[in-house]
N, C-alpha and C. Protein backbone atom coordinates (compact mmCIF):
# COMPACT_ATOMS: atom_id res chain seq x y z
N UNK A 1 2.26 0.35 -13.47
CA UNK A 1 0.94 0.27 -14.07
C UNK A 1 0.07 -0.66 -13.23
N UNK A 2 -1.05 -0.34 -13.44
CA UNK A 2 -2.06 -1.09 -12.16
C UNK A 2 -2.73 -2.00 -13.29
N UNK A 3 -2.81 -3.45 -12.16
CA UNK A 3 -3.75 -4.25 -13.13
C UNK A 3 -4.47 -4.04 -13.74
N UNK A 4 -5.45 -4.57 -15.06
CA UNK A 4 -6.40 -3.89 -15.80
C UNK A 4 -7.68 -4.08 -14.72
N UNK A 5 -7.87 -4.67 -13.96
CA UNK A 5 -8.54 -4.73 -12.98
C UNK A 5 -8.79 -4.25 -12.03
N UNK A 6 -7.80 -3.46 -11.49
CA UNK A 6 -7.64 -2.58 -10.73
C UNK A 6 -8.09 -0.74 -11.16
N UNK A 7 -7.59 -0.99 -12.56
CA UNK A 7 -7.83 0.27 -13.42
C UNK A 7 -9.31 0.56 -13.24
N UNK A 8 -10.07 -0.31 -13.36
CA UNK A 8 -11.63 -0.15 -13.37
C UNK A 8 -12.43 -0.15 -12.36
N UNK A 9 -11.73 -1.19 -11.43
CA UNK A 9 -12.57 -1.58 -9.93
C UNK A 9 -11.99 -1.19 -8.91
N UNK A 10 -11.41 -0.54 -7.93
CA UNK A 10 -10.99 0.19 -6.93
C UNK A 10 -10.88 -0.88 -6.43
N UNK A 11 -12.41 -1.61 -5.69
CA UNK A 11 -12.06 -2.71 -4.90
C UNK A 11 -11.82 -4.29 -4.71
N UNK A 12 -11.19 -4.15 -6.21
CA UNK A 12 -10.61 -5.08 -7.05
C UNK A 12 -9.92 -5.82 -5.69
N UNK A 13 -9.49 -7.11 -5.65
CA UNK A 13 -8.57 -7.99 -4.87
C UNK A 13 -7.98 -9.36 -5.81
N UNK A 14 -7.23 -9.45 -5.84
CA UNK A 14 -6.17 -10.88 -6.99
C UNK A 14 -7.68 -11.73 -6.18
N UNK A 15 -7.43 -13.15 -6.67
CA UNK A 15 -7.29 -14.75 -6.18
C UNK A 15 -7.00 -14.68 -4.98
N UNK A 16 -7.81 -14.98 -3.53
CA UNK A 16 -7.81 -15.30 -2.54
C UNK A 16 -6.39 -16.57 -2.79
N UNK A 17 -6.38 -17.43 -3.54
CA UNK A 17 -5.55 -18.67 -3.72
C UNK A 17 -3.91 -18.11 -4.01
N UNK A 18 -3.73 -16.79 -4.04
CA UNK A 18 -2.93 -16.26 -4.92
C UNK A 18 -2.21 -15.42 -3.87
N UNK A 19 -2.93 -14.75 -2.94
CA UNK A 19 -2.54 -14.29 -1.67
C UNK A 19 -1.81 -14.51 -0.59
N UNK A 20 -0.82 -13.91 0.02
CA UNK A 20 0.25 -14.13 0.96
C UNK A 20 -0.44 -13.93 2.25
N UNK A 21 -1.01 -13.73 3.26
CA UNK A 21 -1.28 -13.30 4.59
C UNK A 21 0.08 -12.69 4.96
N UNK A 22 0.04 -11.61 5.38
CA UNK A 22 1.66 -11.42 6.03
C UNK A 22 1.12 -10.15 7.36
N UNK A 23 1.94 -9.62 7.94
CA UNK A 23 2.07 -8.95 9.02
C UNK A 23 3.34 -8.18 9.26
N UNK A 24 2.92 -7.06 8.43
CA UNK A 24 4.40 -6.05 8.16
C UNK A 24 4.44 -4.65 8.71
N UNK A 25 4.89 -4.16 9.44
CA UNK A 25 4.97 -2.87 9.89
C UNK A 25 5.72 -1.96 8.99
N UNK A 26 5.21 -1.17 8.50
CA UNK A 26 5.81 -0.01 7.29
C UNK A 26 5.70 1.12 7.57
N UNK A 27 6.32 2.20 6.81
CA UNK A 27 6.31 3.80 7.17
C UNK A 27 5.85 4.02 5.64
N UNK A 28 5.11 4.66 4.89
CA UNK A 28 4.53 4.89 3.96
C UNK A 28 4.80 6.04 4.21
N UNK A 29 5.39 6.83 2.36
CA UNK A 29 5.43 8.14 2.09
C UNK A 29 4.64 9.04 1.44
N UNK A 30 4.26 10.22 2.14
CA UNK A 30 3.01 10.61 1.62
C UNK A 30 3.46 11.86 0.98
N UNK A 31 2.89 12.04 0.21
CA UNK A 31 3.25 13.67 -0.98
C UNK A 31 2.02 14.05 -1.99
N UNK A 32 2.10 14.90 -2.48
CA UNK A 32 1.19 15.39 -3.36
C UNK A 32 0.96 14.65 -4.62
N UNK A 33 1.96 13.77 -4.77
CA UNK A 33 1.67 12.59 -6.23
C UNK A 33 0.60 11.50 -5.66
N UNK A 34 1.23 10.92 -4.43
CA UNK A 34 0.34 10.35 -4.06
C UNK A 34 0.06 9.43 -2.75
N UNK A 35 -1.35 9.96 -2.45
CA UNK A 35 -1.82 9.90 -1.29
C UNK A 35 -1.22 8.16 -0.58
N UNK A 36 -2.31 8.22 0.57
CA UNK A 36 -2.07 6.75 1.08
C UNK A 36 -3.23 5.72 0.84
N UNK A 37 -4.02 6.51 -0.79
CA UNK A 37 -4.92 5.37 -1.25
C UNK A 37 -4.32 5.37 -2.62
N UNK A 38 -3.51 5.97 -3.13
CA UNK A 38 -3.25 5.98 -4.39
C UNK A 38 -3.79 6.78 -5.12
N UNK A 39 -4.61 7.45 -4.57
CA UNK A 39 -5.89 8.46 -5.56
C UNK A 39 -4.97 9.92 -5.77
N UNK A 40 -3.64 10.02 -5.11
CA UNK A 40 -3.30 11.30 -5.30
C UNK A 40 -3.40 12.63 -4.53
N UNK A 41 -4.36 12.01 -3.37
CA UNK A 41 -4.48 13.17 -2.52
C UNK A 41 -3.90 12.59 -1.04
N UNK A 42 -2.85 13.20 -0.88
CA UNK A 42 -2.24 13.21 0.85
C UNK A 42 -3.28 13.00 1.88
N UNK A 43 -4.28 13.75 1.61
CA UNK A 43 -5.09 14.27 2.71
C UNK A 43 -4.42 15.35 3.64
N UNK A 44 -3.43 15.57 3.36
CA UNK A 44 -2.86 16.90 4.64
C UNK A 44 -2.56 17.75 3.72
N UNK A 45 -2.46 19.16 4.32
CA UNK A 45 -2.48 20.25 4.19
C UNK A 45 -1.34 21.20 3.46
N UNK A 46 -1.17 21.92 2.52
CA UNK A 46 -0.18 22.67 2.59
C UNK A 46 1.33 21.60 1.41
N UNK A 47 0.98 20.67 0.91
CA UNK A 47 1.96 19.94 -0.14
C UNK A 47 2.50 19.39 0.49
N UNK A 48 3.48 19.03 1.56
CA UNK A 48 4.43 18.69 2.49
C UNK A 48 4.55 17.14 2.33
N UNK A 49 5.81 16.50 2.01
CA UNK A 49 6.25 15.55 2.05
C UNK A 49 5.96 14.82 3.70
N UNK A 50 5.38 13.99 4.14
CA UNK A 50 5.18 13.46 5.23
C UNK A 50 5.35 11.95 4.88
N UNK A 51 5.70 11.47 6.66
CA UNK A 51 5.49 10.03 6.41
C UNK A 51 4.71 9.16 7.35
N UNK A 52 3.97 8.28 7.07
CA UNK A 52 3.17 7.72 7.94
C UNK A 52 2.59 6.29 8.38
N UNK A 53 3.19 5.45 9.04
CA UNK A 53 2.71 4.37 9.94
C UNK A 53 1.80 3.54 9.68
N UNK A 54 2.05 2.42 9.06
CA UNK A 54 1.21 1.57 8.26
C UNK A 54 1.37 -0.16 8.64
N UNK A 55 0.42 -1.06 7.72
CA UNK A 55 0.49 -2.58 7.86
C UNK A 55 0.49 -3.28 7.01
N UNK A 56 1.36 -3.51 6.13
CA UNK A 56 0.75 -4.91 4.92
C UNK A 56 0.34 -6.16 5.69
N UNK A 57 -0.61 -5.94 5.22
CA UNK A 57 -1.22 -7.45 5.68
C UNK A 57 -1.69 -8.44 4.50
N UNK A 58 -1.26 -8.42 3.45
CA UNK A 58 -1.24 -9.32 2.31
C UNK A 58 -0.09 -8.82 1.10
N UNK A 59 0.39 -9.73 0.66
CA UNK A 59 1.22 -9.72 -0.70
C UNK A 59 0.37 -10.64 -1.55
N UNK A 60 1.05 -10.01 -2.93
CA UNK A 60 0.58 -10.56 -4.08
C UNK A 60 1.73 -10.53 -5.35
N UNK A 61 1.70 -11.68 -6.38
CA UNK A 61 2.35 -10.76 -7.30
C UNK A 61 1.94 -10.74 -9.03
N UNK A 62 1.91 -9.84 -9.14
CA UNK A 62 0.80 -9.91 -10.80
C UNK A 62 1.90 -10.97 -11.75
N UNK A 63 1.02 -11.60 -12.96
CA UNK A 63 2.01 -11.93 -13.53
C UNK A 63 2.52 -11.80 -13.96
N UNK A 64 3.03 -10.72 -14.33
CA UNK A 64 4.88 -10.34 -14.53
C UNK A 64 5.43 -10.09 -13.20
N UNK A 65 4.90 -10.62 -12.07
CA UNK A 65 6.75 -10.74 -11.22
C UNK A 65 6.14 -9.84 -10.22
N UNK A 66 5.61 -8.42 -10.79
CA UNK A 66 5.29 -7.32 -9.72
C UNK A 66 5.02 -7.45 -8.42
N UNK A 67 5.69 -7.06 -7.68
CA UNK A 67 4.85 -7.17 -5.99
C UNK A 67 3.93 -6.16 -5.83
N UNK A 68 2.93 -6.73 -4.86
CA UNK A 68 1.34 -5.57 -4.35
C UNK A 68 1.49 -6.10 -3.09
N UNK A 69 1.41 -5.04 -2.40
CA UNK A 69 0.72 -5.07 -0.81
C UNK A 69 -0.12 -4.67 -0.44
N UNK A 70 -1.38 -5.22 0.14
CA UNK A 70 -2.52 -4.68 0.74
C UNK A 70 -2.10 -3.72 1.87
N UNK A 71 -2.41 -2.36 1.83
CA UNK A 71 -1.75 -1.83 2.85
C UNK A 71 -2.90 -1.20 3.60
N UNK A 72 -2.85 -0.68 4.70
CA UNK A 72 -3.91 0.38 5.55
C UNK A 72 -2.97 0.83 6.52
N UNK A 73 -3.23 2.63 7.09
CA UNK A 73 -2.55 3.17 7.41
C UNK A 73 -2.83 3.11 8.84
N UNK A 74 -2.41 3.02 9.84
CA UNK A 74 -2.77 3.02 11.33
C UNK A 74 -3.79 4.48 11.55
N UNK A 75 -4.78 4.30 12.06
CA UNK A 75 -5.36 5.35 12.46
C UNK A 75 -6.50 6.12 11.45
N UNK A 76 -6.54 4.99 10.32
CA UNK A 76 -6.94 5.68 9.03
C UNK A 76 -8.72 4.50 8.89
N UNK A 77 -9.37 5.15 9.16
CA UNK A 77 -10.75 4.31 8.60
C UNK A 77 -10.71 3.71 7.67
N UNK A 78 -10.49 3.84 6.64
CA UNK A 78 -10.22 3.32 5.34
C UNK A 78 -10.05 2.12 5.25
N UNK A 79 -10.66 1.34 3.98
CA UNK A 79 -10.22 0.09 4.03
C UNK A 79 -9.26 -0.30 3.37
N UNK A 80 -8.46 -1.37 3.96
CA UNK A 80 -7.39 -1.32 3.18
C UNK A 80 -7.19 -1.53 1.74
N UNK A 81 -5.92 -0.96 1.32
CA UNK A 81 -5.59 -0.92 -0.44
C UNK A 81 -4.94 -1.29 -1.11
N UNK A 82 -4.64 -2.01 -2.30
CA UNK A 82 -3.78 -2.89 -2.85
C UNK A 82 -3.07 -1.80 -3.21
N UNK A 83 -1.81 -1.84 -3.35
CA UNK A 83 -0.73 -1.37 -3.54
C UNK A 83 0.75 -1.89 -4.68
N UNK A 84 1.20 -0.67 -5.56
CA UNK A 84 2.68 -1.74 -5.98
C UNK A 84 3.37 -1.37 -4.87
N UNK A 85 4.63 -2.19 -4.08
CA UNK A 85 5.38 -2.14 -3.35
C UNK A 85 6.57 -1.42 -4.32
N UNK A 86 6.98 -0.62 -3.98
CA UNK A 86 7.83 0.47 -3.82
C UNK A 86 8.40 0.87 -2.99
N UNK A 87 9.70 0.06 -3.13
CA UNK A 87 10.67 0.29 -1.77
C UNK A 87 11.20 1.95 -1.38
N UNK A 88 11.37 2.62 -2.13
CA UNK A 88 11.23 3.70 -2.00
C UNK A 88 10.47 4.58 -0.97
N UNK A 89 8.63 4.47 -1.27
CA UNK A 89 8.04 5.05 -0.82
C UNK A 89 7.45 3.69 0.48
N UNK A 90 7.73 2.87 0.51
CA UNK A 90 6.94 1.91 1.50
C UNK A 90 8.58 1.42 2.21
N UNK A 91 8.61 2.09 3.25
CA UNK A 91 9.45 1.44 4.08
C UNK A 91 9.49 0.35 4.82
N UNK A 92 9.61 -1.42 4.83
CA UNK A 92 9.50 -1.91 5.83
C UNK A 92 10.20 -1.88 7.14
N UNK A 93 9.65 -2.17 8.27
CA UNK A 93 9.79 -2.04 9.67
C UNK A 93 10.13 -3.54 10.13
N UNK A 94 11.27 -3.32 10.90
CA UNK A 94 11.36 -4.69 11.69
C UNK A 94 10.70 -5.16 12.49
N UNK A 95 10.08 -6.54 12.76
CA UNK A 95 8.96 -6.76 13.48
C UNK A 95 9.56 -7.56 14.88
N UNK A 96 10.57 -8.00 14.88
CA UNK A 96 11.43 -7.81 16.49
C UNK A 96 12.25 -8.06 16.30
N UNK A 97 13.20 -8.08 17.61
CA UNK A 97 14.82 -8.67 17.21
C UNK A 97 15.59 -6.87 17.33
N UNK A 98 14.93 -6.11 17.66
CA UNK A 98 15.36 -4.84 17.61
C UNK A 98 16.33 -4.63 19.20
């Protein structure tokens, strides 16, 4: 469930004071439930489960516990979007040491 704040304001953001800065390389999963803004639309063609190349660049966590990541997709105009983290669909990426 999305903050009640979020429910209303799209470009809702927590407490600057409340915010993580981070620098995360992710693979985000994209499908017909839902896009890589949350709105539900993939943007690609044809239903197809895809996956696609992304950055958290902030954490948050509501108060019950929940984690959010500000995410934006590489290559994507868009500004970036608060997110629940869902290990599932948000893969993190190792950032070296590989």
């Amino acid at each position: 469930m999305l903050p009640p704040q979020l429910q209303t304001d799209p470009a809702w953001s927590p407490p600057e004071q409340d915010v993580r800065p981070a620098y995360q390389p992710v693979e985000v999963r994209l499908d017909d439930s839902d896009g890589p803004d949350g709105s539900g639309d993939s943007g690609g063609s044809g239903g197809t489960d895809g996956w696609a190349l992304g950055r958290i660049n902030a954490w948050w966590h509501s108060p019950e516990g929940t984690p959010w990541c500000r995410l934006r997709l590489l290559g994507s105009t868009a500004a970036p979007v608060w997110r629940r983290y869902d290990p599932e669909r948000i893969l993190l990426l190792p950032t070296h040491g590989i």
